[in-house]
Structures are given as C-alpha cells and as structure tokens.
C-alpha atoms as a PDB file:
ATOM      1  CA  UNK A   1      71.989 107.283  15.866  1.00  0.00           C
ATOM      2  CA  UNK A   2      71.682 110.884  17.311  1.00  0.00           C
ATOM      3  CA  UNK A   3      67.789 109.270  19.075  1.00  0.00           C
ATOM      4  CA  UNK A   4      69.646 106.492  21.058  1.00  0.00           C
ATOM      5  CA  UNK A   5      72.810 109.431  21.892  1.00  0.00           C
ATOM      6  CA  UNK A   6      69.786 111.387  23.329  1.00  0.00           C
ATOM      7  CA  UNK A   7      68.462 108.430  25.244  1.00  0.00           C
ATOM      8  CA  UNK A   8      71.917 107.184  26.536  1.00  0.00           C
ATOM      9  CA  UNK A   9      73.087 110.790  28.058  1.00  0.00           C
ATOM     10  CA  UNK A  10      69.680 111.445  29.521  1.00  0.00           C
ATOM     11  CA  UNK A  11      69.746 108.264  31.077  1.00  0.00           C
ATOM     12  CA  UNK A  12      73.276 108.817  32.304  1.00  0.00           C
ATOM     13  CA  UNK A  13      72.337 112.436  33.512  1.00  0.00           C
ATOM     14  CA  UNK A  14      69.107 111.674  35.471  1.00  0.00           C
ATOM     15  CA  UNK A  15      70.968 109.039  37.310  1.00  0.00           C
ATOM     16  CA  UNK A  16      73.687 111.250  38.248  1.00  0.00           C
ATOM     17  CA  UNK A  17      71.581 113.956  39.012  1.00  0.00           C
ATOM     18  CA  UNK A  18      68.928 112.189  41.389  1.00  0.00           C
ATOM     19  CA  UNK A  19      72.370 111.544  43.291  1.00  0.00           C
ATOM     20  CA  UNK A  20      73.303 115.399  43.351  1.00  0.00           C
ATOM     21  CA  UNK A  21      69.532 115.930  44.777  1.00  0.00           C
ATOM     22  CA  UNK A  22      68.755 113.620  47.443  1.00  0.00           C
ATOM     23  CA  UNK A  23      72.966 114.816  48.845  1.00  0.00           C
ATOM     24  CA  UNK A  24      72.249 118.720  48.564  1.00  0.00           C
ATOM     25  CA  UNK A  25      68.774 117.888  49.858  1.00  0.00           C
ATOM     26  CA  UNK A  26      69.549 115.779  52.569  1.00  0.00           C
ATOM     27  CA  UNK A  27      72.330 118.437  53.460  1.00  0.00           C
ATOM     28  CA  UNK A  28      70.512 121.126  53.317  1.00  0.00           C
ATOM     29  CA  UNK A  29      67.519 119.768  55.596  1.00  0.00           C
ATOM     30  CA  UNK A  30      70.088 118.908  58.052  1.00  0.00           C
ATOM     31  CA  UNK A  31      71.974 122.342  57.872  1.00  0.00           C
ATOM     32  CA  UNK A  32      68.269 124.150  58.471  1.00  0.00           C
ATOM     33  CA  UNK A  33      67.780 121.893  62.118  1.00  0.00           C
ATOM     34  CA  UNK A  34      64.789 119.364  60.251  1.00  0.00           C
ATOM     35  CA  UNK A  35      64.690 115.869  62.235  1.00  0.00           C
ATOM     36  CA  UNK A  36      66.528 112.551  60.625  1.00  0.00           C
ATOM     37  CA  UNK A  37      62.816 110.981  60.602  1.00  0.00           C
ATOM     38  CA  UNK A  38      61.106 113.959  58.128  1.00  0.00           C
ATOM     39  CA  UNK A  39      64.059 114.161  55.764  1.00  0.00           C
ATOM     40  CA  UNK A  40      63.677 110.374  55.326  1.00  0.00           C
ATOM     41  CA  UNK A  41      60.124 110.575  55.050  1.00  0.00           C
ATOM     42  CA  UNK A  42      59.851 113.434  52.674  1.00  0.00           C
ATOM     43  CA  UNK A  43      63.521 114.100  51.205  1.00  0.00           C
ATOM     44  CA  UNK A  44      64.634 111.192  50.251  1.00  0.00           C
ATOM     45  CA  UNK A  45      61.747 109.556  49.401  1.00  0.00           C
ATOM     46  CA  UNK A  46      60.862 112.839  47.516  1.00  0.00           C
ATOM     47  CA  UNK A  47      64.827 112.656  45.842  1.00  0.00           C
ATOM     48  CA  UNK A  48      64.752 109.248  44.874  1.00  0.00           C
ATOM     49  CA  UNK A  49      61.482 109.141  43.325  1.00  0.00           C
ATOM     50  CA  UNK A  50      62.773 112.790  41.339  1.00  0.00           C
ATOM     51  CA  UNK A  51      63.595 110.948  38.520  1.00  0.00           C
ATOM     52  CA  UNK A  52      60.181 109.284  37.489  1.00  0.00           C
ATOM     53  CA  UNK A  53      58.720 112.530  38.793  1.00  0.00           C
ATOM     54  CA  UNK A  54      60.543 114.726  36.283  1.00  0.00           C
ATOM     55  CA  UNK A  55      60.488 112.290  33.214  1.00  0.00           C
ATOM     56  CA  UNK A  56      56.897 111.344  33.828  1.00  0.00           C
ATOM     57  CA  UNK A  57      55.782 115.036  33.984  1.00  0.00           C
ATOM     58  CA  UNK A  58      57.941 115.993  30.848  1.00  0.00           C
ATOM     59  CA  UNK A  59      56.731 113.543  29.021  1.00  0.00           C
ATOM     60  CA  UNK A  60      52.972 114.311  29.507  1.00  0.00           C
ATOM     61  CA  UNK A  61      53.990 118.024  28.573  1.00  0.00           C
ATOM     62  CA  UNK A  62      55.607 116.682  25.598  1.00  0.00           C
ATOM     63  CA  UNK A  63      52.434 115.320  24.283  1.00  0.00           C
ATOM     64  CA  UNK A  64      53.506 111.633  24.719  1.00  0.00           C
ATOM     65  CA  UNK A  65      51.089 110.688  27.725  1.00  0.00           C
ATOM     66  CA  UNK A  66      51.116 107.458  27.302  1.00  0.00           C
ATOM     67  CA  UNK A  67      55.182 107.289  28.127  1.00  0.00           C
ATOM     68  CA  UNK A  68      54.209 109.204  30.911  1.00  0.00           C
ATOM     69  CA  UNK A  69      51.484 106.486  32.625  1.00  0.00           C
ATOM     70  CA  UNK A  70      53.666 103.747  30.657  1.00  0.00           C
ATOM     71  CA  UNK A  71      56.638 104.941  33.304  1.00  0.00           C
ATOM     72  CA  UNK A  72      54.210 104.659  36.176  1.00  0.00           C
ATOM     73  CA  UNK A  73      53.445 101.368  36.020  1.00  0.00           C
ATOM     74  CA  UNK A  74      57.213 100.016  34.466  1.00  0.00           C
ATOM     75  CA  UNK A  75      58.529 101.551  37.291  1.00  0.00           C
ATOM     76  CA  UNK A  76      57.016  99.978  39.582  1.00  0.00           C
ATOM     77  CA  UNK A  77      56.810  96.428  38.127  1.00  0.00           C
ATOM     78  CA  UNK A  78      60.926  96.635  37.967  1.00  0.00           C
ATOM     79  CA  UNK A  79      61.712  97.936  40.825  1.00  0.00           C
ATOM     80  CA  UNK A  80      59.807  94.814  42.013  1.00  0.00           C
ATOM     81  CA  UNK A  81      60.382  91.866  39.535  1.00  0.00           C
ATOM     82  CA  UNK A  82      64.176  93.348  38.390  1.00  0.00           C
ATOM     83  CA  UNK A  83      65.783  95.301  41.349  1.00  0.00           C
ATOM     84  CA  UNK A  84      64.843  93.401  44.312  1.00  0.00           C
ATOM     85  CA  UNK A  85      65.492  90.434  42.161  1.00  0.00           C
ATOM     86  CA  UNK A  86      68.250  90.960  41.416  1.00  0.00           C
ATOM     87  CA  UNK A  87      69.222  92.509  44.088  1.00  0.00           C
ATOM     88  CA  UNK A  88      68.192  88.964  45.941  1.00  0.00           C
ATOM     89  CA  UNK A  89      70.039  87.276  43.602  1.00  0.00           C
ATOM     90  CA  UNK A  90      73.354  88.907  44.251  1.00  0.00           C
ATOM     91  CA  UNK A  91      72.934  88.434  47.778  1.00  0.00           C
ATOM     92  CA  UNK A  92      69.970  87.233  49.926  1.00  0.00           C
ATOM     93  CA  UNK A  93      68.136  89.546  51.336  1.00  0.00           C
ATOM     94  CA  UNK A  94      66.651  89.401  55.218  1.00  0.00           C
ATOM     95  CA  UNK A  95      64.334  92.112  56.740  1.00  0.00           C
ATOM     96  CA  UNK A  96      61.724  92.139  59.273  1.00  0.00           C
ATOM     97  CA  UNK A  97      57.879  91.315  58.323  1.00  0.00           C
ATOM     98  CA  UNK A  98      56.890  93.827  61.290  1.00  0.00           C
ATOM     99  CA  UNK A  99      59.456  96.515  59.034  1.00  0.00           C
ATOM    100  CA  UNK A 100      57.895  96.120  56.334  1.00  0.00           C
ATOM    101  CA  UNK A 101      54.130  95.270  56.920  1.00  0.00           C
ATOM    102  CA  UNK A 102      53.204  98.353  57.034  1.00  0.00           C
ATOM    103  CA  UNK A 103      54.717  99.880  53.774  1.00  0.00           C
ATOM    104  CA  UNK A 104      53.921  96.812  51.735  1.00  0.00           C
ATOM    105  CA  UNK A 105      50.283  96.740  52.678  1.00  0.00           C
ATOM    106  CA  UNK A 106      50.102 100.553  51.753  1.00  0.00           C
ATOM    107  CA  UNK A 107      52.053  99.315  48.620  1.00  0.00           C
ATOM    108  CA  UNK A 108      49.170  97.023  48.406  1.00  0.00           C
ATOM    109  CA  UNK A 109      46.336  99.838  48.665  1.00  0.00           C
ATOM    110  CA  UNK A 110      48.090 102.431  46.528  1.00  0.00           C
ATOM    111  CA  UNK A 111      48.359 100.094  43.529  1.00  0.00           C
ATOM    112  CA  UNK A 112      44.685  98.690  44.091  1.00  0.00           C
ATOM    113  CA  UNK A 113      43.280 102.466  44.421  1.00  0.00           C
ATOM    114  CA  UNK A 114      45.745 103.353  40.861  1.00  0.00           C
ATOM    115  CA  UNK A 115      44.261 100.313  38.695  1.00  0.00           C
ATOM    116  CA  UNK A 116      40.575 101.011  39.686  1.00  0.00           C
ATOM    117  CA  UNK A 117      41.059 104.858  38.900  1.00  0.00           C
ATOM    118  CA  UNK A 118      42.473 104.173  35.627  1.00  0.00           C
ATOM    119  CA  UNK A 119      40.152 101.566  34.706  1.00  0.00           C
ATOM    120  CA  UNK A 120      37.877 104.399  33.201  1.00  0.00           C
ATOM    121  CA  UNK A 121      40.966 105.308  30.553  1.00  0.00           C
ATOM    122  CA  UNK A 122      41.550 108.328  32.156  1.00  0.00           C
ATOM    123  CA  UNK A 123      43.288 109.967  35.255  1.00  0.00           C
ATOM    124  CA  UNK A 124      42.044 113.252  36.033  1.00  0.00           C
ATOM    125  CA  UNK A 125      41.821 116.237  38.249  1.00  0.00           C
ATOM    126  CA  UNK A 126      39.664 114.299  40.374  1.00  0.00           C
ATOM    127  CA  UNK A 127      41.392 110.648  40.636  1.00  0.00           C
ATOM    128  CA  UNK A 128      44.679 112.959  40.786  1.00  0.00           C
ATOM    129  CA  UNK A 129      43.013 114.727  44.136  1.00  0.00           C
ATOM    130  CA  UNK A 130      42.408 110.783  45.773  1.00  0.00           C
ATOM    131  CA  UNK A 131      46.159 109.977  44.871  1.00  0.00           C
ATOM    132  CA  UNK A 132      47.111 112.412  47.086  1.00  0.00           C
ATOM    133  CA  UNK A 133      45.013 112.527  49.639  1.00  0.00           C
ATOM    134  CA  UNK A 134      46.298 108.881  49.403  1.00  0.00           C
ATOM    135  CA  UNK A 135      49.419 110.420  50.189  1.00  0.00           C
ATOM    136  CA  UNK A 136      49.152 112.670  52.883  1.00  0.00           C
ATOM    137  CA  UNK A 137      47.718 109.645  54.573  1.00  0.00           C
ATOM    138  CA  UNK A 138      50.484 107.329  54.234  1.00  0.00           C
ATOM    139  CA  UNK A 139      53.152 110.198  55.177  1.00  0.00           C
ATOM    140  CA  UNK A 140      51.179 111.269  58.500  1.00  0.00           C
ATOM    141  CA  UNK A 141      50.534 107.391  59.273  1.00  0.00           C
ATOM    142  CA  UNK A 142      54.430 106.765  58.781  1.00  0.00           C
ATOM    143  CA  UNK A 143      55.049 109.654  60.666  1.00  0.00           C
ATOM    144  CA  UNK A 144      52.795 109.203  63.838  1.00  0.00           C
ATOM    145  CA  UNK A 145      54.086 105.388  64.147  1.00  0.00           C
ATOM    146  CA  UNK A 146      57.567 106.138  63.881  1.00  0.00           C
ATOM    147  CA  UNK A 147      57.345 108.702  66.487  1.00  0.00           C
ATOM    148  CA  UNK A 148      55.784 106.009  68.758  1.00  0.00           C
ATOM    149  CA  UNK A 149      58.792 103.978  68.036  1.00  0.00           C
ATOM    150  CA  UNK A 150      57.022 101.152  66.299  1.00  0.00           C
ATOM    151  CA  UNK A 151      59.524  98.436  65.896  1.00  0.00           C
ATOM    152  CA  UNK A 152      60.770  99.101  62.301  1.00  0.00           C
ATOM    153  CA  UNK A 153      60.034 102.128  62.920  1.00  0.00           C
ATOM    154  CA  UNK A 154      63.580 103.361  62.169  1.00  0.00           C
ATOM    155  CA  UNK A 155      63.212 102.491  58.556  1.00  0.00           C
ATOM    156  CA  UNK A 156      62.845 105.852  56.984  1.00  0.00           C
ATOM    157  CA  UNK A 157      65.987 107.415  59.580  1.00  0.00           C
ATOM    158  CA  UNK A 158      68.051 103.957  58.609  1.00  0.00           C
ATOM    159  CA  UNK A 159      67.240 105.172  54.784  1.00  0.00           C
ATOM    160  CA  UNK A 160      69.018 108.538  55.493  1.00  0.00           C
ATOM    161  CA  UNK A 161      72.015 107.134  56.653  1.00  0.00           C
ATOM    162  CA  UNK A 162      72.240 105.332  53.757  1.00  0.00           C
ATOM    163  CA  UNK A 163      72.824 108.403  51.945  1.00  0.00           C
ATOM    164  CA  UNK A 164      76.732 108.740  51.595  1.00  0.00           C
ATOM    165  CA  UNK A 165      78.682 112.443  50.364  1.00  0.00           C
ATOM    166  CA  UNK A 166      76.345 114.563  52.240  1.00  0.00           C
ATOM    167  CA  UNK A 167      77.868 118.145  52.480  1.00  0.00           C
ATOM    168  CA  UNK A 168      78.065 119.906  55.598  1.00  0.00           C
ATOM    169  CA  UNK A 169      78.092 123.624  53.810  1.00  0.00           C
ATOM    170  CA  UNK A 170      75.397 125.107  53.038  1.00  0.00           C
ATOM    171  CA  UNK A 171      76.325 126.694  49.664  1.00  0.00           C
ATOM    172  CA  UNK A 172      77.732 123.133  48.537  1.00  0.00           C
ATOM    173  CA  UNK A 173      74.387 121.471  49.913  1.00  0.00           C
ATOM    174  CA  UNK A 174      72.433 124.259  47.952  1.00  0.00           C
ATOM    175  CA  UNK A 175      74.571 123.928  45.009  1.00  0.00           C
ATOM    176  CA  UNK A 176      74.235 120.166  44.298  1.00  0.00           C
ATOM    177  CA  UNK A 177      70.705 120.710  44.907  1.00  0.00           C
ATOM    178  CA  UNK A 178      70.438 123.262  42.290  1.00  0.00           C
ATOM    179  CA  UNK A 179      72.385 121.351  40.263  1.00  0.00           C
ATOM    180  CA  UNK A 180      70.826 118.370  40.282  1.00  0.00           C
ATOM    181  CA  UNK A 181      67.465 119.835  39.417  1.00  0.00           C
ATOM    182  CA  UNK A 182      68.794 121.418  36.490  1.00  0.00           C
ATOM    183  CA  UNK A 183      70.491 117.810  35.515  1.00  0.00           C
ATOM    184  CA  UNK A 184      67.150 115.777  36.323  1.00  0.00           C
ATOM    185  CA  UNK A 185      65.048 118.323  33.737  1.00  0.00           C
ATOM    186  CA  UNK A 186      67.611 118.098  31.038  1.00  0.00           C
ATOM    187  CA  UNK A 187      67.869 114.479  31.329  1.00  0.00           C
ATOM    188  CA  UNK A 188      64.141 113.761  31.063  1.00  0.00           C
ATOM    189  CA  UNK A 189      63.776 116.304  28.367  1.00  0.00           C
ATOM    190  CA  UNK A 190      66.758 114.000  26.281  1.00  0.00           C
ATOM    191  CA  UNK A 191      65.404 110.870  27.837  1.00  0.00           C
ATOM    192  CA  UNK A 192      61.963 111.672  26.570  1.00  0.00           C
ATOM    193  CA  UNK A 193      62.755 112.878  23.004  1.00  0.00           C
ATOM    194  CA  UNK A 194      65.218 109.877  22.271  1.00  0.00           C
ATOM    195  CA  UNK A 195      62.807 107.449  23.533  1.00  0.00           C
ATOM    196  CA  UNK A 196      59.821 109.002  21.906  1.00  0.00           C
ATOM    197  CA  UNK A 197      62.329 108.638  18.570  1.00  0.00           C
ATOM    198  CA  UNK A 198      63.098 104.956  19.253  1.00  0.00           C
ATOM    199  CA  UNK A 199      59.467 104.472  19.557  1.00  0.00           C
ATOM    200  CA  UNK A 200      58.915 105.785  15.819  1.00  0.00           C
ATOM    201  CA  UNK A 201      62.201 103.796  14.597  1.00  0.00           C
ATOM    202  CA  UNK A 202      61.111 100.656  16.326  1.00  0.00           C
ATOM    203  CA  UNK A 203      57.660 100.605  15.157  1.00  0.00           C
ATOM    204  CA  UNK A 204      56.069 100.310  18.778  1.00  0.00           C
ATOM    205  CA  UNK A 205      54.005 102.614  20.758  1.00  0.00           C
ATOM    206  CA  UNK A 206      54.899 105.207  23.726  1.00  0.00           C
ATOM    207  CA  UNK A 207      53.154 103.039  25.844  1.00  0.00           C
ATOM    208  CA  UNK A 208      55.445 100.329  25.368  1.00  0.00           C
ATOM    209  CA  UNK A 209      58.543 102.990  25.079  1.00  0.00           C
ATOM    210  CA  UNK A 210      57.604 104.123  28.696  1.00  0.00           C
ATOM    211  CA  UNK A 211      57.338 100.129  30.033  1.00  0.00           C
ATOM    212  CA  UNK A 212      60.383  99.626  29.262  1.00  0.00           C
ATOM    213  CA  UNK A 213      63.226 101.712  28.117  1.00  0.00           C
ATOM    214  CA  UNK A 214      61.881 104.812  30.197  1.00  0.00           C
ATOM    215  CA  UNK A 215      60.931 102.874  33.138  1.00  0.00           C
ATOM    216  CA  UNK A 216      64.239 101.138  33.661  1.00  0.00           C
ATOM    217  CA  UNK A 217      65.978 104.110  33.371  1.00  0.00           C
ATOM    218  CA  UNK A 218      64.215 106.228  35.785  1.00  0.00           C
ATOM    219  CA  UNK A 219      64.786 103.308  38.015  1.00  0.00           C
ATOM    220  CA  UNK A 220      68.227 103.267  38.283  1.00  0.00           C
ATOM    221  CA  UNK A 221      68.655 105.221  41.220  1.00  0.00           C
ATOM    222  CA  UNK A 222      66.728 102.442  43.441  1.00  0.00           C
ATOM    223  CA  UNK A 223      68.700  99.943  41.673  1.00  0.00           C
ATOM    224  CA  UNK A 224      72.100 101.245  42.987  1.00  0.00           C
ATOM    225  CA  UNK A 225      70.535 102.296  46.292  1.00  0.00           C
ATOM    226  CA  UNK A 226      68.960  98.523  46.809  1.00  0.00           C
ATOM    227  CA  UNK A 227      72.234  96.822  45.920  1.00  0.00           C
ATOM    228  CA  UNK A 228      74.341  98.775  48.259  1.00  0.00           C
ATOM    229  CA  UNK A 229      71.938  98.367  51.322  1.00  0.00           C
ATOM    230  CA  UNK A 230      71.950  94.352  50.429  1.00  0.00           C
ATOM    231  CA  UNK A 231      75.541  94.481  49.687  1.00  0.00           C
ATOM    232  CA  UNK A 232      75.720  96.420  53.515  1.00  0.00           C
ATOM    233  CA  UNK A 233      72.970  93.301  55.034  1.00  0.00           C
ATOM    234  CA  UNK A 234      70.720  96.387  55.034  1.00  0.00           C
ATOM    235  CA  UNK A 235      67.643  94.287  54.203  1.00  0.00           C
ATOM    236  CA  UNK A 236      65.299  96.504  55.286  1.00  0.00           C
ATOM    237  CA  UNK A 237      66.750  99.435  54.073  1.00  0.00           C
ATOM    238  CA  UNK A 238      66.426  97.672  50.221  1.00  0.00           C
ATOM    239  CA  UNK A 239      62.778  96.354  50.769  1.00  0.00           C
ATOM    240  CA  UNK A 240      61.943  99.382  52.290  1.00  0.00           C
ATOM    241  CA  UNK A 241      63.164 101.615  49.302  1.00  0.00           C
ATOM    242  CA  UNK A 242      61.843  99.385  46.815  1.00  0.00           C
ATOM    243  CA  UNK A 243      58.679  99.612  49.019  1.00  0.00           C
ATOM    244  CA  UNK A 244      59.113 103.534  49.530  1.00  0.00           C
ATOM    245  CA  UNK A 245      59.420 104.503  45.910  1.00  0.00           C
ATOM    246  CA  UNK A 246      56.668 102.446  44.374  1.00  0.00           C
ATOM    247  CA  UNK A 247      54.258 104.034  46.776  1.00  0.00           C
ATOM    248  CA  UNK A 248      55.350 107.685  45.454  1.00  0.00           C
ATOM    249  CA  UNK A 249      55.585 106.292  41.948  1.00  0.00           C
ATOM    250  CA  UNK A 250      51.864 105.748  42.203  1.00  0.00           C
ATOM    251  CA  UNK A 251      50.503 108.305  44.867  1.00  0.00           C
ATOM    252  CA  UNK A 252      53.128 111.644  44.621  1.00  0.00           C
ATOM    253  CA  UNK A 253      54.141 110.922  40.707  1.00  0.00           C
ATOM    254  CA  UNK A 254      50.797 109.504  38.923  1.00  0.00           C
ATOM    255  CA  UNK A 255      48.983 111.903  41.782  1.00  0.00           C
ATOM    256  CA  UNK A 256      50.941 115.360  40.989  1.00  0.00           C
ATOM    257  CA  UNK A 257      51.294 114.702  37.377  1.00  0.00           C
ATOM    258  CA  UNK A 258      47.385 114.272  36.523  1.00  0.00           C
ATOM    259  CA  UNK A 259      46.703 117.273  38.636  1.00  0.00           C
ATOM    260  CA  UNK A 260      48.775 119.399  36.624  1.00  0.00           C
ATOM    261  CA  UNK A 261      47.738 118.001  32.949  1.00  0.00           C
ATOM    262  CA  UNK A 262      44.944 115.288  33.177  1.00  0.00           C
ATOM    263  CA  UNK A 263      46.500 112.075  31.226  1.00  0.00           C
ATOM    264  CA  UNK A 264      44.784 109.491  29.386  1.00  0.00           C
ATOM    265  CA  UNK A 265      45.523 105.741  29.788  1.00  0.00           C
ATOM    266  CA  UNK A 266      47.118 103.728  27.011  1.00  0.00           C
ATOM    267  CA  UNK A 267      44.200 100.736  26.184  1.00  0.00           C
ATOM    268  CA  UNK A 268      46.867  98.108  26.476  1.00  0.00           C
ATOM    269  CA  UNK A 269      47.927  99.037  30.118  1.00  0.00           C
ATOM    270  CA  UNK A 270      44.628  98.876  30.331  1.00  0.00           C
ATOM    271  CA  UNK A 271      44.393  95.186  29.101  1.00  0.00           C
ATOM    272  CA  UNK A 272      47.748  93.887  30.501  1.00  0.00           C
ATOM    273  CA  UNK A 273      50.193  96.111  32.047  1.00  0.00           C
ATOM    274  CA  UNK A 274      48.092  97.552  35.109  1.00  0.00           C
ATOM    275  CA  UNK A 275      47.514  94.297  36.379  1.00  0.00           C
ATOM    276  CA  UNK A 276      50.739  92.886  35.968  1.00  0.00           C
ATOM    277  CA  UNK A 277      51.962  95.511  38.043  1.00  0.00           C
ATOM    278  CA  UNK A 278      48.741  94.768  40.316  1.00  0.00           C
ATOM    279  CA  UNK A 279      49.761  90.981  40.222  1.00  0.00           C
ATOM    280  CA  UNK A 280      53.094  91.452  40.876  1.00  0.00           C
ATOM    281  CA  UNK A 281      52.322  93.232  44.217  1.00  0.00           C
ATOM    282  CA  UNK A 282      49.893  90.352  45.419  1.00  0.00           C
ATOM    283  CA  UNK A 283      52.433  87.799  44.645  1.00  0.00           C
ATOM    284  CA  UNK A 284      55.507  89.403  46.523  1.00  0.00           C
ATOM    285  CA  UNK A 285      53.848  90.606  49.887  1.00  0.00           C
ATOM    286  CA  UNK A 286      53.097  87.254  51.112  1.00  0.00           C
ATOM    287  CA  UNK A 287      57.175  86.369  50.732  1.00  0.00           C
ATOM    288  CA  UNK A 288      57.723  89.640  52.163  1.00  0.00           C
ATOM    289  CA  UNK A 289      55.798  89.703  55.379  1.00  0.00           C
ATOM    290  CA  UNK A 290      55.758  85.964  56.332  1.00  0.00           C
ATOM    291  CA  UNK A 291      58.923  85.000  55.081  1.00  0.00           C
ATOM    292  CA  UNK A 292      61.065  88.040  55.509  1.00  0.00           C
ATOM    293  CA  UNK A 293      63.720  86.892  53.398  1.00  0.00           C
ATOM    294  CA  UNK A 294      64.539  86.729  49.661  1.00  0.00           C
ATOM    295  CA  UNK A 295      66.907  83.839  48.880  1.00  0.00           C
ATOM    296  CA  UNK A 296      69.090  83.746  45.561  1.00  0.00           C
ATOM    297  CA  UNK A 297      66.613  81.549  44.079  1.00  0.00           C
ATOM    298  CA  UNK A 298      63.971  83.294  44.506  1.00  0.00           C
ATOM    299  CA  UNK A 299      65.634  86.589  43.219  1.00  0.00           C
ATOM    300  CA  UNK A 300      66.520  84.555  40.238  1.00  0.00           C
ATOM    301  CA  UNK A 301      62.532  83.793  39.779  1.00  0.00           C
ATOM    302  CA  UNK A 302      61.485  87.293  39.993  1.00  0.00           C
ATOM    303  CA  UNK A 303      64.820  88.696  37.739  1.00  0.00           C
ATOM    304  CA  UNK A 304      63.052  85.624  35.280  1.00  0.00           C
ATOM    305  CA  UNK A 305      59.784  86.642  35.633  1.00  0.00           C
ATOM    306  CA  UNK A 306      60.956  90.591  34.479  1.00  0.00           C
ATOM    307  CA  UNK A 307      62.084  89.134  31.465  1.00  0.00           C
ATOM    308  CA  UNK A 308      59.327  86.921  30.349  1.00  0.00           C
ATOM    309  CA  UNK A 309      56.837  90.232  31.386  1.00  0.00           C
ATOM    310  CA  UNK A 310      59.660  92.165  29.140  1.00  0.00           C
ATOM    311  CA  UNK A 311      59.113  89.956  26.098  1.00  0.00           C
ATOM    312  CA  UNK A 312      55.492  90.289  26.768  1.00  0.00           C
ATOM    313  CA  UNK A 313      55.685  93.658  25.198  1.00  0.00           C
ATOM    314  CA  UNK A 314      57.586  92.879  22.072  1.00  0.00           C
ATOM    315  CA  UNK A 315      56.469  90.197  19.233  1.00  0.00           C
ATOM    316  CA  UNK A 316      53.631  87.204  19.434  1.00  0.00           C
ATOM    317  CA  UNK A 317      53.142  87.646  22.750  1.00  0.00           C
ATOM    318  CA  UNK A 318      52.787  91.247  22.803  1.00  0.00           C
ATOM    319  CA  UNK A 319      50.044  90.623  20.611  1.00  0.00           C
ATOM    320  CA  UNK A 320      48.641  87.859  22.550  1.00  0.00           C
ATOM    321  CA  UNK A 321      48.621  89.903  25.925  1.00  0.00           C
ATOM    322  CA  UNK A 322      47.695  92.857  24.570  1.00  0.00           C
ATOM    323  CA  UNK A 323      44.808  91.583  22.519  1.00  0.00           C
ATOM    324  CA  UNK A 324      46.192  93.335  19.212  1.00  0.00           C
END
C-alpha cells in the first residue's frame, strides 16, 4: 500500500509543482525586463518540460535507468496518442499548418536523430553532446524566425499568455519558483521509488514502469495546459505545446540527462517502444500540416490507439511485441 501512497503524492506534487515553476518563472523573467518571445522559448518550455526533466534525471541517479529512457519515449508517445487525443476528442482542434510546420518537422528530426542514437543500446556523453547541439539549433532557429515575424510566429509569446496566476512581486515570483523546485525533486524522488516498487509487486520491468505509469504522470502538466488552450479555441497554442515539449523531452531531457550519467537503453524499447514513438510522429504530421485540424473522431482514434499501444506492454501482446 505505502508503494502506490508514494506514487499517488508524487504524482500529485510534481503536477502542482511544475505549476508553481513555470508562474514564479514566468514572473520573475518578466520582473527582470526579458522579452515575451525568450520566456516562451526558454521558460516555459523549460517549466513545462521540468517534470520529465526532474523524474527522468532522478531516476537514472536512482539506479533505475531504464525508467529513466522508459519516460523519454512514454512521454512523448502520450502526449501525442493520449493528450492531443483527447484533447481532440473533447473539442476539435484547428491550428495553422504554416504554425506548426516548423515545430513538427523539428519534432520529426529530433525523434529520428533519438532512435538512431539509441539504436547502439546506449546514450552517452557523446550522443548526449548531438542532443543538444540539436537543441541550441532548434531554439536559435525559433528564435531568428519569430523575430522576422514568420506567420505563426507568435506561437511561443501566445504560449506565455497562456500562463494564468503570474505574480507581479518579485519575492512571490521567486518564492513559487523556489518552491516549486523543491516540490518537483520531492515528487520525482516519491514518484520514482513507488513506481520502481510497483514494478517489483507487479512483476514487470522499469522499462515498462517508466512507459507507462511514470510517463503519464510526468505528462500531466501538458495535459491540463492542452485542454485549456482547446477549451479557449487556442489550437495552436495545444499543438504547439504538445509539439514544444516532445522536442525538449527528446533534445533538453534525454540530451542533459546522458551528459550527466551516461544511460543504457532497455532491449525492448529497443525492439518496440522507440519506434512506436518514431511511428507515431510519421503518422500525425501529415494530419497536422495539411489538414490543420483534429476532429472528435480522429481524437477518438489516437485516444484508441494509446490504449491498444498501452496493452502492448502488459500480457500476450507484450510478449509478442517485445519478442519475450
């Protein structure tokens, strides 16, 4: 019982907390004179991607690296099967393809480069270094077109205003920032341990642990963020978060992780899981930048398609995919 308490309140502190950062940090840029289109760029992509960040790192620490690339890739793969599903599905979602091109294509690159550098079971100093040089080129490309005044270009200062409860005082700002960080390193260090228990109870691996229960969890800050901005007819402020954070998840978090303690890759996200996630991106950029809306139905087919990938790690079919 005490393993799934730990779980639950870590879960339920690292989504409260990423909320405390991204505020005090978004307050705090603005209180120090930094321009609307950085703190989007940097901040809040930076904030909202904290969670994974924190979890993923604390779990390679732990000894558990395998939750920690296991994260990585969930992450990703729900923020684009589950959230923007079912985001979709709650109400349809319509953004511009010219938005959006040029995130989802770097989506595209960043999860190509990630699955090629892992296909040698291992993600180093040296694969870390590409991630983020990977990095510092997307964030100086977004920056340089945005200052042209691309159209869509606005994405990443839309994204800010998103942000609601900013403070305007600097000791609040600094103080929810504070306290946030504090929350986000408690949570993942209860996250971790309770999922790293379940794992043991359940029988099944980190790997599968990180997938899943981990993955979801560090994911539900994009989750509420994506709903509200489709709830608002934001659509390109939910595409372009869901975008946004799986770019980090791959470049910043599987980047700055591996540089600071070199993780080996699980041989079933090997086998199944880093190209589902590399699947997964092929099939939704064509909807994305020719279509440039998500109906109901279609969120419905990519909330569906979460859960058949979902039972793909559990059972028959885990051992079927997995190829054990």
């Amino acid at each position: 019982m005490l393993i799934f308490i730990e779980a639950a309140v870590g879960l339920a502190l690292l989504l409260f907390a990423a909320d405390y950062v991204v505020r005090g940090a978004v307050g705090l840029a603005r209180r120090l004179g930094v321009s609307t289109l950085i703190i989007g760029l940097t901040v809040v992509a930076f904030g909202t991607s904290a969670p994974e960040f924190v979890t993923t790192l604390t779990a390679a620490l732990r000894g558990t690296p395998d939750m920690a690339i296991g994260n990585i890739v969930g992450s990703n793969i729900a923020n684009l099967l589950l959230i923007l599903g079912a985001a979709a599905a709650f109400r349809p979602i319509v953004c511009s393809p010219r938005a959006i091109k040029r995130d989802g294509l770097m989506m595209l690159g960043a999860t190509m480069l990630f699955t090629l550098l892992v296909l040698d079971g291992w993600l180093g100093y040296v694969e870390g270094t590409l991630l983020m040089i990977g990095l510092g080129a997307y964030l100086a490309l977004s920056y340089l077109q945005e200052r042209r005044a691309v159209e869509g270009g606005t994405l990443h200062e839309q994204e800010v205003e998103e942000v609601t409860g900013v403070p305007r005082r600097l000791d609040v700002a600094i103080g929810l920032l504070l306290g946030g960080l504090l929350g986000l390193v408690l949570g993942a260090k209860l996250l971790v341990a309770g999922a790293a228990g379940i794992a043991q109870l359940a029988g099944v691996s980190d790997a599968v642990i990180g997938l899943t229960l981990v993955a979801l969890g560090t994911s539900l800050p994009e989750f509420a963020t994506v709903t509200i901005a489709a709830w608002r007819n934001h659509g390109d402020v939910a595409v372009g978060n869901v975008l946004g954070s799986n770019i980090f998840n791959l470049l910043a978090i599987g980047g700055g992780v591996s540089l600071i303690t070199p993780l080996p890759v699980a041989r079933e996200i090997l086998v199944f899981d880093a190209w589902a996630m590399l699947a997964v991106t092929v099939l939704l950029l064509p909807l994305m930048i020719t279509g440039g809306r998500l109906s109901r139905v279609e969120g419905w087919v990519l909330a569906a398609l979460y859960l058949l990938y979902m039972a793909c790690q559990f059972g028959p079919l885990a051992r079927l995919v997995h190829g054990f």
